[in-house]
N, C-alpha and C. Protein backbone atom coordinates (compact mmCIF):
# COMPACT_ATOMS: atom_id res chain seq x y z
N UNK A 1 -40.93 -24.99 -42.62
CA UNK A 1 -41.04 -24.40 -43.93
C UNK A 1 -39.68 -24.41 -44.61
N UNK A 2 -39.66 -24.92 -46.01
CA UNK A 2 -38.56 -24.72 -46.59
C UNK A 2 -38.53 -23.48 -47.73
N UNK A 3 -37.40 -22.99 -47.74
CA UNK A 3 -37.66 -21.77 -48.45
C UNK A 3 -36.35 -22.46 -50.07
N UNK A 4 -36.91 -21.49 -51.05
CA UNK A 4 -36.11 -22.01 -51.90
C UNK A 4 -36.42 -21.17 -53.15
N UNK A 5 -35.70 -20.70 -54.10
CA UNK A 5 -36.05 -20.06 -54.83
C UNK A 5 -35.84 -20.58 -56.27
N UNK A 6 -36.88 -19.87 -57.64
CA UNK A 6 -36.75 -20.49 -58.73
C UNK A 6 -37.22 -19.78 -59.87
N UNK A 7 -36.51 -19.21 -60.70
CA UNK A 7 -36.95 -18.46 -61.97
C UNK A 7 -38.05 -19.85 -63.22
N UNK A 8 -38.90 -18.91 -63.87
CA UNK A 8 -40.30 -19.81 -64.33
C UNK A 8 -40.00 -19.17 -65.56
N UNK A 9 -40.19 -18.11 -65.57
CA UNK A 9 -39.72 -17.52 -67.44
C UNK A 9 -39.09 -15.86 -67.00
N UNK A 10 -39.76 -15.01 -67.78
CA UNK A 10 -38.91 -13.71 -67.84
C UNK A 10 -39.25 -12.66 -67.24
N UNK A 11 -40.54 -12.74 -66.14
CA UNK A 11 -40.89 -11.50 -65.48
C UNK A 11 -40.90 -12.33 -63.97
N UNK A 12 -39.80 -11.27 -63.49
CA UNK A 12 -39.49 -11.77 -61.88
C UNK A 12 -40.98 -11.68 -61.09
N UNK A 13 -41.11 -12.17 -60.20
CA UNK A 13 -42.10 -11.79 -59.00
C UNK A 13 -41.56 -12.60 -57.82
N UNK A 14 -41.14 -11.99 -56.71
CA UNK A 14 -41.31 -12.51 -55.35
C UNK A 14 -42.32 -13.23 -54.81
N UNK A 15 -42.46 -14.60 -54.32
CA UNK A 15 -43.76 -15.47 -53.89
C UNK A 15 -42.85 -16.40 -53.16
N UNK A 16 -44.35 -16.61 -51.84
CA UNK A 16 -44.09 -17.68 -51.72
C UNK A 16 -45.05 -18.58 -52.00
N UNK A 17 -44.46 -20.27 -52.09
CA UNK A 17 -45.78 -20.81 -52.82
C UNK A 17 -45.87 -21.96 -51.85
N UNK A 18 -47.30 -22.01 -51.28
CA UNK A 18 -47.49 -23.21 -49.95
C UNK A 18 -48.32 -24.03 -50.59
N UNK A 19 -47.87 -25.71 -50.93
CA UNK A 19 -49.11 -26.42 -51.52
C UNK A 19 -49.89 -26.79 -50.38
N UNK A 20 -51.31 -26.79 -50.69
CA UNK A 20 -52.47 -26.56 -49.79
C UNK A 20 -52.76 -28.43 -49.63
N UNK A 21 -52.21 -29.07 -50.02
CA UNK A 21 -52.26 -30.58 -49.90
C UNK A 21 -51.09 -31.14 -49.20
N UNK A 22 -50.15 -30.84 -48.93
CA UNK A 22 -48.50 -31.04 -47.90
C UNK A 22 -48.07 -29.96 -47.25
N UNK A 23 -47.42 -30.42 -46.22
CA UNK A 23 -46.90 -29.60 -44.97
C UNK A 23 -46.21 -28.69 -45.68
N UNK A 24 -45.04 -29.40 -47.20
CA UNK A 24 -43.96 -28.30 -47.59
C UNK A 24 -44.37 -27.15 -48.12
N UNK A 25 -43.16 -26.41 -48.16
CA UNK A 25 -43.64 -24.63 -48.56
C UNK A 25 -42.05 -24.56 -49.14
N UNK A 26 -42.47 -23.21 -49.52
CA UNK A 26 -41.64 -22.86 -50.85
C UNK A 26 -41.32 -21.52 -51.03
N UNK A 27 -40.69 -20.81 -50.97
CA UNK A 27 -40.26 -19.25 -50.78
C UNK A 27 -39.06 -19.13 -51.53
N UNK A 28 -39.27 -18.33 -52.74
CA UNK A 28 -38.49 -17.74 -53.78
C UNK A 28 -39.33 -16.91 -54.79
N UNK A 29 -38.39 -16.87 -56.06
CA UNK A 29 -38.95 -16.19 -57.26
C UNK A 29 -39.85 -16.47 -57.82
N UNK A 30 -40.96 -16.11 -58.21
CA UNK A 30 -41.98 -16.41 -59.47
C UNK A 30 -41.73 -15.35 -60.64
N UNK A 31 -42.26 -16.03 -61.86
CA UNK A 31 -42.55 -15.25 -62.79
C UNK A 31 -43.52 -15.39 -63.75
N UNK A 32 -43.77 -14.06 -64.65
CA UNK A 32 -45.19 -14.38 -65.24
C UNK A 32 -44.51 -15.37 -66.88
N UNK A 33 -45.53 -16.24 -67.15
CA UNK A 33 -45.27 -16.44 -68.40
C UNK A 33 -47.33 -16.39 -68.75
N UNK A 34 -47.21 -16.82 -69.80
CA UNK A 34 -48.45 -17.14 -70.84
C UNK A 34 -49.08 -18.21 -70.74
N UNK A 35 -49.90 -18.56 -70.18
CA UNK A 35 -50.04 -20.53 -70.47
C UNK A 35 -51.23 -20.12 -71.94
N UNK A 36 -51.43 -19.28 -72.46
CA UNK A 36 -52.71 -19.84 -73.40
C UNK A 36 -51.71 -19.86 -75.47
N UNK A 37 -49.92 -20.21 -74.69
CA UNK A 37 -49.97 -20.18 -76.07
C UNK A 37 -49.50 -21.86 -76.53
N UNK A 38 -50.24 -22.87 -75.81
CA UNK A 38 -49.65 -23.97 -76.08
C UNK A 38 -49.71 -25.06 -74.48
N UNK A 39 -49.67 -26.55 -74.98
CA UNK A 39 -49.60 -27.23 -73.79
C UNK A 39 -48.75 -27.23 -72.71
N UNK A 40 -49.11 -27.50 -71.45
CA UNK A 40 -48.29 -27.19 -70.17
C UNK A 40 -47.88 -28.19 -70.31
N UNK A 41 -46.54 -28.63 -69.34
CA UNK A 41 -46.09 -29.40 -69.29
C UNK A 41 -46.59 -30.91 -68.55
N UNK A 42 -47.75 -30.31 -67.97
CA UNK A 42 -48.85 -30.98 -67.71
C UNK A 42 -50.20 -32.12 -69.16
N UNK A 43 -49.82 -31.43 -69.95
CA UNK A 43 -50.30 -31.56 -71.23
C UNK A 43 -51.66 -31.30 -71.54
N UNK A 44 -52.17 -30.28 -70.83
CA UNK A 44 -53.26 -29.56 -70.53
C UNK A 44 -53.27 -28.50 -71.58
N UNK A 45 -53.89 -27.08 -71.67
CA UNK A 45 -53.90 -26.63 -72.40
C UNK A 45 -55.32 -25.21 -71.53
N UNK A 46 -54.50 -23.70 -71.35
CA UNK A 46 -55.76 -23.09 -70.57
C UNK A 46 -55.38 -21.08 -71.27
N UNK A 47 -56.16 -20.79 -70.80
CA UNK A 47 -56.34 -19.69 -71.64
C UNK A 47 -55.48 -18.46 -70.46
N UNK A 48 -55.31 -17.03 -70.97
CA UNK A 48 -54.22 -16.27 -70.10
C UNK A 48 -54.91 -15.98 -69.13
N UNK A 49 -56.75 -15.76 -68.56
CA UNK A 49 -56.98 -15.67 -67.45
C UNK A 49 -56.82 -16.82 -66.98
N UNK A 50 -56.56 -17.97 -66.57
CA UNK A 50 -56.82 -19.33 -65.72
C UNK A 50 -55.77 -18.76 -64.89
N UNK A 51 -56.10 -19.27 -63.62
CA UNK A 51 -54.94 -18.99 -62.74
C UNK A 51 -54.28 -20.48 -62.47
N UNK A 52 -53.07 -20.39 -62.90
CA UNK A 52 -52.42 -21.54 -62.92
C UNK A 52 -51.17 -21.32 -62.81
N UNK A 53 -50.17 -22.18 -62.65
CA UNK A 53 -48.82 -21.83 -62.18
C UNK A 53 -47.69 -22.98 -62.82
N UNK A 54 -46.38 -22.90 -63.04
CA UNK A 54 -45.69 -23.83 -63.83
C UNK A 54 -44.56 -23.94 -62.21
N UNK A 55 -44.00 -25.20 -62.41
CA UNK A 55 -42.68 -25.46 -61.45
C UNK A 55 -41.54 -25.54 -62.23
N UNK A 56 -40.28 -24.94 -61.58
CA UNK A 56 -38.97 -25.54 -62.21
C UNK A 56 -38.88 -26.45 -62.34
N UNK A 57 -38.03 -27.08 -63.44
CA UNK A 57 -37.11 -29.04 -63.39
C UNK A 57 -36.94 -29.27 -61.75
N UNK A 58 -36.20 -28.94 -61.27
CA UNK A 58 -35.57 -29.28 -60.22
C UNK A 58 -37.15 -30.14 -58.55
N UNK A 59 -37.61 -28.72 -58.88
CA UNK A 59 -39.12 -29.22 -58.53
C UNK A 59 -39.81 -30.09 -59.02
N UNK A 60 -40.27 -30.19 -60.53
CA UNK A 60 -41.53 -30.79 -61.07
C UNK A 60 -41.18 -32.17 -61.26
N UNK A 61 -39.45 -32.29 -62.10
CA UNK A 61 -39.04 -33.38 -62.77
C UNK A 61 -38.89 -34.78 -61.54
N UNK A 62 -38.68 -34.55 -60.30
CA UNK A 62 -38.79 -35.72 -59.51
C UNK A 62 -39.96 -36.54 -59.43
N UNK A 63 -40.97 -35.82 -59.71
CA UNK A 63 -42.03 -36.49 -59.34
C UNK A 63 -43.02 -36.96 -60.67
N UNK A 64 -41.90 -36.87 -62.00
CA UNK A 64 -42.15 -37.08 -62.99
C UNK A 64 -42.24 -38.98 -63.53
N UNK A 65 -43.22 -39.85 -63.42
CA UNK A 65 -42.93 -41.51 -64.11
C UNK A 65 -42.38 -41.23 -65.39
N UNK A 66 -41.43 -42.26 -65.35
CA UNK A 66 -40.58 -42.84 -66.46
C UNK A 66 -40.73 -41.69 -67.87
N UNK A 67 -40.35 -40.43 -67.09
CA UNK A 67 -40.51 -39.32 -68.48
C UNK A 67 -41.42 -39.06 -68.65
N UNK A 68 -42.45 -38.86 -68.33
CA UNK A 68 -43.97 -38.44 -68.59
C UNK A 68 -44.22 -37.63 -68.06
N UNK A 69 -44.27 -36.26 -68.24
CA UNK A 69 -44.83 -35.19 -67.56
C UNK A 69 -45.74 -35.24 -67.62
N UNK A 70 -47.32 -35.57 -68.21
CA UNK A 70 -48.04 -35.73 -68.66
C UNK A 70 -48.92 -36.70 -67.12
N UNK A 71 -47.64 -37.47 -66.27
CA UNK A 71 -48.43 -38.28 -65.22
C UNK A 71 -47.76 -37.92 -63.69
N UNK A 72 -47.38 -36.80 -64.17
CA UNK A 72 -46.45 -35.90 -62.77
C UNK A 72 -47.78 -35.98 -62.09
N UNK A 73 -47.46 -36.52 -60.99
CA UNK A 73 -48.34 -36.00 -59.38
C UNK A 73 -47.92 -35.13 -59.11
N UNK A 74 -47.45 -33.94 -59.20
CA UNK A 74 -47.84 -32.60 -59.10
C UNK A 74 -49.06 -32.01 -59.68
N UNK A 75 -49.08 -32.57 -61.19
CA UNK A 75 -50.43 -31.94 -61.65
C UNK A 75 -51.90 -31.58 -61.33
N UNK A 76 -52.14 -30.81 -61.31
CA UNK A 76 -53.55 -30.50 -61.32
C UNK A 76 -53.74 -30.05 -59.29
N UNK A 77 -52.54 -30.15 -58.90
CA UNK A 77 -52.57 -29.48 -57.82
C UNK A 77 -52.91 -28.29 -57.15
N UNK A 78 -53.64 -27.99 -56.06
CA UNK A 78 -53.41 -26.40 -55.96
C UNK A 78 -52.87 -26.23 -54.76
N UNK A 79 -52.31 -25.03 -55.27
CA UNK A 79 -51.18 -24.65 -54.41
C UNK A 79 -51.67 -22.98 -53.90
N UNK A 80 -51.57 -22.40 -53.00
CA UNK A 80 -51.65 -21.47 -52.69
C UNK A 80 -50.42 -20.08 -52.62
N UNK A 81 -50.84 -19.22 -53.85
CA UNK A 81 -49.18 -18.02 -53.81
C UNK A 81 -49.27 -17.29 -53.02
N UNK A 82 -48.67 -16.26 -51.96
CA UNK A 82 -48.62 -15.66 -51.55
C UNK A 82 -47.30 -14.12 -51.84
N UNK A 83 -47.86 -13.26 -52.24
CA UNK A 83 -47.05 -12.04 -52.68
C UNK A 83 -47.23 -10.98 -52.31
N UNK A 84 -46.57 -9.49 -52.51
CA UNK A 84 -46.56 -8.48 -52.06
C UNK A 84 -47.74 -7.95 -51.81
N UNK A 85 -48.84 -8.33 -52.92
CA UNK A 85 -49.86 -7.96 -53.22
C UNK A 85 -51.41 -8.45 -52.47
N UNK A 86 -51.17 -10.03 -52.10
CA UNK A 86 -51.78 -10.93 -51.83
C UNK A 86 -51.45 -12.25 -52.32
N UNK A 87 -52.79 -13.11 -51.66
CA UNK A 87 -52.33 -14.31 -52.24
C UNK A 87 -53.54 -14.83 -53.03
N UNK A 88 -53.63 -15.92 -53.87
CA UNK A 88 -54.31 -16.50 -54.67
C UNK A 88 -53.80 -17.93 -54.88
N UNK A 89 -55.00 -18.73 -55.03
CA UNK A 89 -55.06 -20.22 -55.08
C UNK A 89 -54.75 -20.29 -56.60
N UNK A 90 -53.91 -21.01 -57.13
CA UNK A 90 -53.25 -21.42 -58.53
C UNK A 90 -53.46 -22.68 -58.65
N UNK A 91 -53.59 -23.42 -59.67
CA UNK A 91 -53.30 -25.07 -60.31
C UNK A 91 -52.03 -24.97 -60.86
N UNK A 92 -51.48 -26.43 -60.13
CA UNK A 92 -50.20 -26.55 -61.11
C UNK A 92 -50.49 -27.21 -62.77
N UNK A 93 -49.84 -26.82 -63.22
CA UNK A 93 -50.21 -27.13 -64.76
C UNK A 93 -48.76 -27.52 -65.42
């Protein structure tokens, strides 16, 4: 397991985040943002209940073709969070 941490927007949350499709894992910060006010970087588009989740640059942008977020193989992934509270299955978006 690799642990690693990463601010998403402006409300902290502790998580860790294990994608349910690869061995790697992920242990740091989450935070809440909004996805229903505009396209993800995914170029999707989902309302404030969807459970869905955003990655940092550092994460998302490698696996980004020739600038296209839009054809990131990350997308549409799910990943599984795990937090203080519990955990819940998310889409990356």
């Amino acid at each position: 397991s690799v642990q690693r941490c990463w601010p998403v927007s402006v409300f902290t949350l502790c998580a860790s985040i294990v994608p349910m499709t690869t061995l790697d894992a992920f242990t740091g910060q989450g935070t809440y943002y909004d996805p229903g006010v505009g396209y993800s970087a995914c170029g999707t588009r989902h309302g404030t209940n969807d459970l869905v989740a955003a990655l940092n640059a550092p994460q998302f942008d490698p696996s980004t073709p020739n600038g296209n977020p839009n054809r990131n193989s990350l997308c549409n992934r799910n990943v599984q969070v795990h937090g203080p509270r519990g955990s819940v299955n998310v889409r990356i978006v």
